[in-house]
Each structure stands twice: as C-alpha cells, then as structure tokens.
Protein backbone atom coordinates (compact mmCIF):
# COMPACT_ATOMS: atom_id res chain seq x y z
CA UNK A 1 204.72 -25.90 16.75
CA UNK A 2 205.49 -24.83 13.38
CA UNK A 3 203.14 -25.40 10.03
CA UNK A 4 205.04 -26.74 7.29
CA UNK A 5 205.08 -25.49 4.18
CA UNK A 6 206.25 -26.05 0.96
CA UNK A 7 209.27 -23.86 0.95
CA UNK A 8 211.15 -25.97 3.91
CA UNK A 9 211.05 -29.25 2.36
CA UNK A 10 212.80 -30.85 -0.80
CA UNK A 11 213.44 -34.54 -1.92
CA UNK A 12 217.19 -36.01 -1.68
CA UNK A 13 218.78 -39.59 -2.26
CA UNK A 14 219.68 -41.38 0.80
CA UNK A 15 221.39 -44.38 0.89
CA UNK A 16 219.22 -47.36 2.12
CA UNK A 17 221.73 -47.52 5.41
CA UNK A 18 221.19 -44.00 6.25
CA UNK A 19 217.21 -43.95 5.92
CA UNK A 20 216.51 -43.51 9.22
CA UNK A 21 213.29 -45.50 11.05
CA UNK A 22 210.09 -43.93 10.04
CA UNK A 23 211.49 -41.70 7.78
CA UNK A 24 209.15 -40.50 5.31
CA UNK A 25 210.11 -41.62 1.82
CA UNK A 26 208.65 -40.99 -1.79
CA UNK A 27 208.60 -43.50 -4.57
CA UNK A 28 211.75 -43.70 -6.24
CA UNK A 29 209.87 -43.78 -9.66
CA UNK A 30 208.65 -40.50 -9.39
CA UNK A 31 210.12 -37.45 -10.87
CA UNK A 32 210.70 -34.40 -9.45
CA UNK A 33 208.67 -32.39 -12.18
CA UNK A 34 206.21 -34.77 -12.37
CA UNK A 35 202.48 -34.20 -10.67
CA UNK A 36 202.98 -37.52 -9.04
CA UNK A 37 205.67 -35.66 -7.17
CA UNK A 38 203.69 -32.61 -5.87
CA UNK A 39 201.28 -35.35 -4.54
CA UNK A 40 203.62 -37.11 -2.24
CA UNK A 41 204.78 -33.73 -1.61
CA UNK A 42 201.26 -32.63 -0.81
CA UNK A 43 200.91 -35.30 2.20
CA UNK A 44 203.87 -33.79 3.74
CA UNK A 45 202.94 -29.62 3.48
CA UNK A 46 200.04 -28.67 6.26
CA UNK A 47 201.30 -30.75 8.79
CA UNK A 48 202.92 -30.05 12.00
CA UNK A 49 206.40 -30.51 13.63
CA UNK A 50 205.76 -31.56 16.97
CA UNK A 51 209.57 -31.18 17.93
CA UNK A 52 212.34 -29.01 16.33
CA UNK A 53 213.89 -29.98 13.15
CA UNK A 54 216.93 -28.96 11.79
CA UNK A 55 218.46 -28.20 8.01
CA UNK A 56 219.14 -30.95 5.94
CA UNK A 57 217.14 -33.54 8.82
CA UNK A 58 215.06 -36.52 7.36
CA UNK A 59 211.38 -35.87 8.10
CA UNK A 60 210.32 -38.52 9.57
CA UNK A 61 206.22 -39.47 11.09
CA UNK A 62 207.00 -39.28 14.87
CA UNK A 63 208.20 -35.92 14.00
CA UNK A 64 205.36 -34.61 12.70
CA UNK A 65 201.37 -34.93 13.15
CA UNK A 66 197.95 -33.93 11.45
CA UNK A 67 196.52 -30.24 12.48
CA UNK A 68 193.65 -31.23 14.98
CA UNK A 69 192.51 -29.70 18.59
CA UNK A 70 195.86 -31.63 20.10
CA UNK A 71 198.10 -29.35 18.07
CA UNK A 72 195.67 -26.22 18.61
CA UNK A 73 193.93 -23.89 16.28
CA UNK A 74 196.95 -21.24 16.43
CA UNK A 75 199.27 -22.25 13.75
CA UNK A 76 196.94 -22.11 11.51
CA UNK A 77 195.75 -18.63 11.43
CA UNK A 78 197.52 -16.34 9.32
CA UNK A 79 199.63 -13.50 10.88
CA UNK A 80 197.33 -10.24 11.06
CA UNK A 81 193.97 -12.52 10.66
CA UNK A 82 192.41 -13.69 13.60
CA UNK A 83 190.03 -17.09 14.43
CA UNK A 84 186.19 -16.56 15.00
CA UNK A 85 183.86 -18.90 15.95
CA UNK A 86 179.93 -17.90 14.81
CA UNK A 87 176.74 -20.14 15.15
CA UNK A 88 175.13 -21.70 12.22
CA UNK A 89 172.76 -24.34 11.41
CA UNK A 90 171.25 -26.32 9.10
CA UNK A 91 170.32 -23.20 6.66
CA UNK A 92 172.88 -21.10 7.52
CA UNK A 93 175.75 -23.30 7.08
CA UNK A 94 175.08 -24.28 3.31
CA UNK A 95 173.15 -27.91 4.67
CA UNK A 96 176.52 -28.16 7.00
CA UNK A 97 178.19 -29.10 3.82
CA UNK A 98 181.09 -26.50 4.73
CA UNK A 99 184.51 -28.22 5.59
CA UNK A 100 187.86 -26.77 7.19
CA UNK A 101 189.95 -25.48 3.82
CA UNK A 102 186.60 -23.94 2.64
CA UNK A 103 185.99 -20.07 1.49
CA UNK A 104 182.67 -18.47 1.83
CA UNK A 105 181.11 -15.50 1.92
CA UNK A 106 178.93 -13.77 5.08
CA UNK A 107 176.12 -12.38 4.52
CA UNK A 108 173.90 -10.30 7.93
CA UNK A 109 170.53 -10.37 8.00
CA UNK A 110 169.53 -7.31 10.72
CA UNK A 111 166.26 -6.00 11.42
CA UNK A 112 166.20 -1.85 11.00
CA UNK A 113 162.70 -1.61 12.16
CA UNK A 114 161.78 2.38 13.16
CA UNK A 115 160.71 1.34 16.70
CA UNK A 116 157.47 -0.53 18.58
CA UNK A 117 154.30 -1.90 16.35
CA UNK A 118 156.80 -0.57 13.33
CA UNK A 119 156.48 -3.08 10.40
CA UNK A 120 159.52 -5.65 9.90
CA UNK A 121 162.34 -4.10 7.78
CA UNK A 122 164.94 -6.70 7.67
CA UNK A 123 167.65 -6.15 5.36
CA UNK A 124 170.95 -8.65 4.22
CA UNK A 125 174.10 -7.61 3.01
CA UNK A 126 177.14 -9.59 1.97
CA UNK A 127 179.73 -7.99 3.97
CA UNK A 128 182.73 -10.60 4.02
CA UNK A 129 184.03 -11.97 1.22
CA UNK A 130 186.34 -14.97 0.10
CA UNK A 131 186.63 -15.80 4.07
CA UNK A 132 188.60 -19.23 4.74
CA UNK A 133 186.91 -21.66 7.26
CA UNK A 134 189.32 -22.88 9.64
CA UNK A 135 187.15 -25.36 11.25
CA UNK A 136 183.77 -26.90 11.54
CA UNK A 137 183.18 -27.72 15.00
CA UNK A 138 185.93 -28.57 17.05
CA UNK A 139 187.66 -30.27 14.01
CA UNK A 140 190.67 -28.57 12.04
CA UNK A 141 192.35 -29.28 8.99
CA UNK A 142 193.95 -27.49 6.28
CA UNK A 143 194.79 -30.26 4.64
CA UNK A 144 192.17 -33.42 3.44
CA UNK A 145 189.20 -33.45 5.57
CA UNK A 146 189.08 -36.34 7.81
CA UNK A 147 188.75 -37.09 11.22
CA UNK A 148 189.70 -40.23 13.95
CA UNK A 149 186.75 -42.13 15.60
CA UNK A 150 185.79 -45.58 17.12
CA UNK A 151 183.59 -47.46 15.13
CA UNK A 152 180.75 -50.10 17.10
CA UNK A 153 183.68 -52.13 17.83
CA UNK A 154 185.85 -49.92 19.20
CA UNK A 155 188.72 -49.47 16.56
CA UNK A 156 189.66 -46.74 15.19
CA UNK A 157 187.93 -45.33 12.38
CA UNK A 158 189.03 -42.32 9.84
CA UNK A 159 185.74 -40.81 8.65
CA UNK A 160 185.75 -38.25 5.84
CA UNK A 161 184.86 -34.83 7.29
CA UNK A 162 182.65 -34.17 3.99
CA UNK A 163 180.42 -36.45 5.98
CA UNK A 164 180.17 -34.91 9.06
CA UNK A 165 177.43 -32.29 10.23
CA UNK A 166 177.66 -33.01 13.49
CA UNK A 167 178.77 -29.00 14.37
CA UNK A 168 176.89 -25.79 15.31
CA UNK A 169 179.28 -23.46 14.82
CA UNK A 170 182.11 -22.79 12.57
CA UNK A 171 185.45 -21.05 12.92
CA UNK A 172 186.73 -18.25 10.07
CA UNK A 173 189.51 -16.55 9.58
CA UNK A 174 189.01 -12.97 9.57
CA UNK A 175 190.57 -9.33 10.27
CA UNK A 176 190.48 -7.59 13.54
CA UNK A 177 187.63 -5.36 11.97
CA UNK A 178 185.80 -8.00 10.75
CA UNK A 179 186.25 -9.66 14.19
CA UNK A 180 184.17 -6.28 15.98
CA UNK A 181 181.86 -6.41 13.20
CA UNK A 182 181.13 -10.00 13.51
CA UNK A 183 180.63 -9.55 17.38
CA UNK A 184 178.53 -6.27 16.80
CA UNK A 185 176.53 -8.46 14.48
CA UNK A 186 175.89 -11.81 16.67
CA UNK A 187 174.91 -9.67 19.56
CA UNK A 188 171.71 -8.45 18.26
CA UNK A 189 168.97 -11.10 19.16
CA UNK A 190 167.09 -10.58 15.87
CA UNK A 191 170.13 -10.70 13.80
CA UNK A 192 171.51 -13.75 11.99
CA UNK A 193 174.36 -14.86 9.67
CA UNK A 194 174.77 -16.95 6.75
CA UNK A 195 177.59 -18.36 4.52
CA UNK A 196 177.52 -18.92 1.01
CA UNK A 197 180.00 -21.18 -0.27
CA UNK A 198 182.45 -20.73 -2.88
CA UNK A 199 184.75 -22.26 -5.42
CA UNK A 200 187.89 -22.54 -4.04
CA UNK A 201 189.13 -21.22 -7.25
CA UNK A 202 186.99 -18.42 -7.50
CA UNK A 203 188.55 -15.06 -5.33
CA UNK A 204 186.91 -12.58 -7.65
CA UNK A 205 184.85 -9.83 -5.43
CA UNK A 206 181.67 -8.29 -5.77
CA UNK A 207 180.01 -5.12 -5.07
CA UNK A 208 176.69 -5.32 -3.36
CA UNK A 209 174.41 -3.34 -1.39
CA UNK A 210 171.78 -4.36 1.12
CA UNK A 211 168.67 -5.48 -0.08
CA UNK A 212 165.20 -6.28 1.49
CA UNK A 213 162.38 -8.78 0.83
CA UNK A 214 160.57 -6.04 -1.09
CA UNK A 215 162.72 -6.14 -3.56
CA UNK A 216 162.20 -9.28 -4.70
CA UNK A 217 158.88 -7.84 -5.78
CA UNK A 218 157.82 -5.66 -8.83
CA UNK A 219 158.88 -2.32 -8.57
CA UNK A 220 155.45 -1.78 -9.13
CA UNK A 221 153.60 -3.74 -6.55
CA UNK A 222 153.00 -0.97 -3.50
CA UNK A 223 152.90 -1.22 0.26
CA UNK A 224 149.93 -0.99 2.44
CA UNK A 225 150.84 2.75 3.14
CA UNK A 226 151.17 3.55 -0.23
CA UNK A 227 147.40 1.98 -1.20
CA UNK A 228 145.44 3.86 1.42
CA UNK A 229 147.34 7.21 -0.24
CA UNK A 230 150.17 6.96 2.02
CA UNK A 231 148.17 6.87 5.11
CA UNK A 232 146.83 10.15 4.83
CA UNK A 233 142.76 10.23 5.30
C-alpha cells in the first residue's frame, strides 16, 4: 500500500461521460492557484491506495482509504526512521492532549544515585528533539485527527481525535539510535519519559544539558553535607 503524496496527483477536465463512478472530483469553481485548491487537494494527499493505480487513472474513493490500524502503521514511517511505542500518562503525555501529526520533544528523567541509603540524584535531559508522533494509542493519522465509533445507538460516529485520551502509550518516529536509547531508557524501573509538545511550525533546536532539582534552587542554598562542614566531625 502506497502513501500518496502530493507529487502523484494533479487536477484535469473530464468530460461528464467519462467521470467514472466515485471518482473524486473538485469544484469546478476553483482555481488551480487558488488556496481553495490546495484544500481539496489536501483531502486527497495522506491517504492510501488500497489497489494499484496507474498514470493518468481517475482517483476514485474505493480506491483509496484513511491511514488507520486496517492499512497498518508501515507506510507511514519514513525510510531510515523507525516506529516506537513508549508509555505515558496523564503528566507525561502533555494532559494526553498529543495527537498523531504532532512533534514533541523527549525528555529522561533517570536516577544516578551512588549506590544503597545514597540520597536521590535524579537528573532530566531533553535528548530528542522535533520527534513526530505517529500515533496515540492504536489510532493513526497523518492527516486530520479523527476516528470511527458507534454512538449509544449503534451508528457510526466520527469523533475528533483532539478529544480522545483514551491511550497509554504513544508511537514516535525515531532513528535506529534513538530506538536503543529509548529501550535503554524504559528499561530502568526508576526511569521515566516525558514529551513536551511543540509548534508544528517551530523545528528550531536547542542545546541543553541535564539538570537536577537542585538547581532550581539558589546557588547559594547548601546541602545537608555541606552544613555539617561537609560531613567531616
């Protein structure tokens, strides 16, 4: 199943006889230049082909369907990246107000305590950056977020995904690198992750180091070691 994109698909006159059943059409009023157009283009470019289709062939609906678990996570991970699946929750996960199409940033929280009865050193880093989300859950969509379910009734119901927190876990897109580290990471029992969300807009990068809980304090303000003359009697 291939994604399609923008470059495969392009706008021609038909005449009426020759539309063929289905066949997705745009409105005749709209010009090609025009943002109107890149709209109707828009509800096209994401989707699916869910059998082949040749040069020059009319798109048509029954020939092409929404990303979702039916059409399977693969074709939408770019070549070279990999999908990921970590655990979040309510704090971790920005309120579980991230959506498929999102970009965040990671961030790992680890403990480096010195060993037994040692006093908590937990440090966080932000060590991914501008990291798509490829799904929330078991839903996918790289296009508007939305999702099919039955309502009390029993029809069919599209429900914005923007409203749906129903998910522990969420699915980026990643290096293999990042993939180890990530693993590395979630296998420590005190360790934890959490995603900052961006502006979609916004792919600027920023250097950062770790930093503890310490130094949220004044410089000034001294440990328990360093009061009693840094343990020495």
């Amino acid at each position: 199943m291939d994604t399609i994109l923008d470059t495969m698909i392009e706008a021609r006159s038909v005449p009426k006889q020759f539309v063929e059943p289905a066949a997705i059409a745009f409105n005749t009023q709209v010009k090609e230049d025009s943002n109107d157009y890149a709209m109707e283009i828009k509800r096209v470019i994401g989707n699916v082909a869910i059998v082949p289709i040749k040069k020059g062939e009319q798109l048509s609906l029954n020939k092409i369907t929404e990303p979702s678990m039916r059409t399977g996570l693969s074709p939408q991970v770019t070549p070279g990246k990999r999908a990921m699946a970590i655990t979040v929750d309510e704090t971790s996960s920005v309120a579980k107000l991230i959506k498929p199409g999102d970009r965040v940033d990671v961030i790992a929280v680890m403990d480096f305590a010195a060993g037994a009865g040692s006093r908590d050193n937990k440090i966080a880093k932000t060590f991914m950056q501008d990291v798509v989300i490829l799904a929330v859950g078991r839903n996918i969509t790289n296009n508007i977020a939305r999702r099919v379910e039955n309502d009390p009734t029993g029809r069919a119901k599209v429900r914005s995904l923007t409203e749906y927190d129903g998910y522990s876990s969420v699915t980026l897109e990643v290096d293999p690198a990042q993939a180890q580290m990530l693993a590395a990471i979630s296998a420590g029992t005190s360790n934890k992750l959490v995603l900052t969300l961006r502006n979609n807009d916004d792919t600027d990068r920023t250097a950062l180091g770790g930093s503890r809980a310490v130094d949220a304090l004044n410089e000034n303000v001294r440990t328990p070691a360093q009061a009693n003359g840094g343990g020495r009697q």
